[in-house]
Protein backbone atom coordinates (compact mmCIF):
# COMPACT_ATOMS: atom_id res chain seq x y z
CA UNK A 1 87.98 139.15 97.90
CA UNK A 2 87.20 137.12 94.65
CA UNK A 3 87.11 133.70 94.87
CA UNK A 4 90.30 132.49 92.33
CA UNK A 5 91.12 129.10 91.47
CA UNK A 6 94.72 129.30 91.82
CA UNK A 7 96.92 125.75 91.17
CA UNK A 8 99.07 124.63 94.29
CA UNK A 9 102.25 124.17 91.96
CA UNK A 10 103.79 126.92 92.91
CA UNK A 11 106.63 127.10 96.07
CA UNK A 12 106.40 130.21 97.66
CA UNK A 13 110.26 131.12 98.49
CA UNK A 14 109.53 134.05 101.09
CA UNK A 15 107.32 131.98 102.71
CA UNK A 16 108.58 133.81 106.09
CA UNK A 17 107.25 136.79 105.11
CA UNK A 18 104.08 136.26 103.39
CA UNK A 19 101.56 133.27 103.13
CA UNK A 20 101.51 131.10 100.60
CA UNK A 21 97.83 132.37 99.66
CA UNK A 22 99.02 135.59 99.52
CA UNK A 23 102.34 134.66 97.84
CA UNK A 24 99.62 132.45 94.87
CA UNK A 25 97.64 135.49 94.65
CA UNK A 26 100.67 138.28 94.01
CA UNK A 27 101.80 135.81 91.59
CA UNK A 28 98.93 135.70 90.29
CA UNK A 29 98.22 138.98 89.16
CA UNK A 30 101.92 139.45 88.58
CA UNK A 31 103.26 141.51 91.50
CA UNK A 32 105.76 139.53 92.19
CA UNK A 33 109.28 140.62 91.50
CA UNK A 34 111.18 137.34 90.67
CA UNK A 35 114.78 139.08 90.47
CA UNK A 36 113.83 140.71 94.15
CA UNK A 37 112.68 137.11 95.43
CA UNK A 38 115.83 135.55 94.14
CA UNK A 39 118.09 138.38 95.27
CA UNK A 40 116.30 137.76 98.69
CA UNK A 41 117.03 134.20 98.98
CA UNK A 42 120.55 134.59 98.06
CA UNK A 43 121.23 137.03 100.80
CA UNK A 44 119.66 134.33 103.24
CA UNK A 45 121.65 131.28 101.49
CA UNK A 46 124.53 133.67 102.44
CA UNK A 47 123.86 134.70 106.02
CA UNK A 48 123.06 131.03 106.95
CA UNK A 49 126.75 129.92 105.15
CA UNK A 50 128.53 132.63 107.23
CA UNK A 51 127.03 131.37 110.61
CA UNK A 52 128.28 128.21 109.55
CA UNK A 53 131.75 129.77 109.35
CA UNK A 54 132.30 129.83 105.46
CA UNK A 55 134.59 132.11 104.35
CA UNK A 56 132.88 134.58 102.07
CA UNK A 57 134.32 133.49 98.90
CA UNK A 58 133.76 129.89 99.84
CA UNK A 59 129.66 131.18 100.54
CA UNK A 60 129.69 132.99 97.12
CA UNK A 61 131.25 129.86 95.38
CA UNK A 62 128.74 127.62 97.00
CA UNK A 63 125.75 130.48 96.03
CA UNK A 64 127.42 130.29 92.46
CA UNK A 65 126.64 126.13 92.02
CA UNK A 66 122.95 126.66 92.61
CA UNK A 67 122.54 129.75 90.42
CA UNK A 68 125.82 129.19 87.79
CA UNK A 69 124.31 132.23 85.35
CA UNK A 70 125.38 134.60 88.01
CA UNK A 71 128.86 135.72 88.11
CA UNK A 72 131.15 135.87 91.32
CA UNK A 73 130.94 139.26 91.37
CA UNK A 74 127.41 139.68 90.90
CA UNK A 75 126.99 137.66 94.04
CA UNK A 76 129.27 139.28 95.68
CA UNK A 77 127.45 142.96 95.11
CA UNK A 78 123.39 141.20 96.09
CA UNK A 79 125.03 139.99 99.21
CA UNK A 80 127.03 143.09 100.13
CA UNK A 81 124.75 145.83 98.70
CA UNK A 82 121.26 146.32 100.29
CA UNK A 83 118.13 146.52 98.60
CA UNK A 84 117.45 150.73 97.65
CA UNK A 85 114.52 151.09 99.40
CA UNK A 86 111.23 151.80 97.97
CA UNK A 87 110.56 155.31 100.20
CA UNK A 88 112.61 158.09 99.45
């Protein structure tokens, strides 16, 4: 493996799927699929606010103050509509 100098500024959001060294060196080379990430972490957000008994509208709304450039409905389909999967 080559021996990169990668900067610790960056916050690895799927951190419990992949290591942060792994996570600097995707980014790194530019593997990483930011929409995919964020999609990711909004499904979580919403899972963890419907365990803690928010309606969904209420979850979405909440999902909708943290990232206001999405629409409701937008939202509403990445939390409803799974990821296609890569292997067909």
């Amino acid at each position: 493996m080559e021996n990169l100098e990668i900067k610790k500024t960056l916050q690895n959001p799927i951190s419990d799927l992949i290591s942060d060294e792994i996570f600097e060196l995707l980014h790194h080379r530019g593997l990483i699929n930011e929409r995919a990430v964020r999609d990711y972490q909004i499904r979580k957000k919403f899972k963890s606010l419907r365990a803690q008994k928010f309606r969904t509208g209420d979850a979405i709304d909440a999902l909708r103050e943290e990232y206001p450039y999405l629409q409701f409905d937008t939202i509403r389909k990445i939390v409803h509509n799974p990821p296609k999967s890569l292997a067909n």
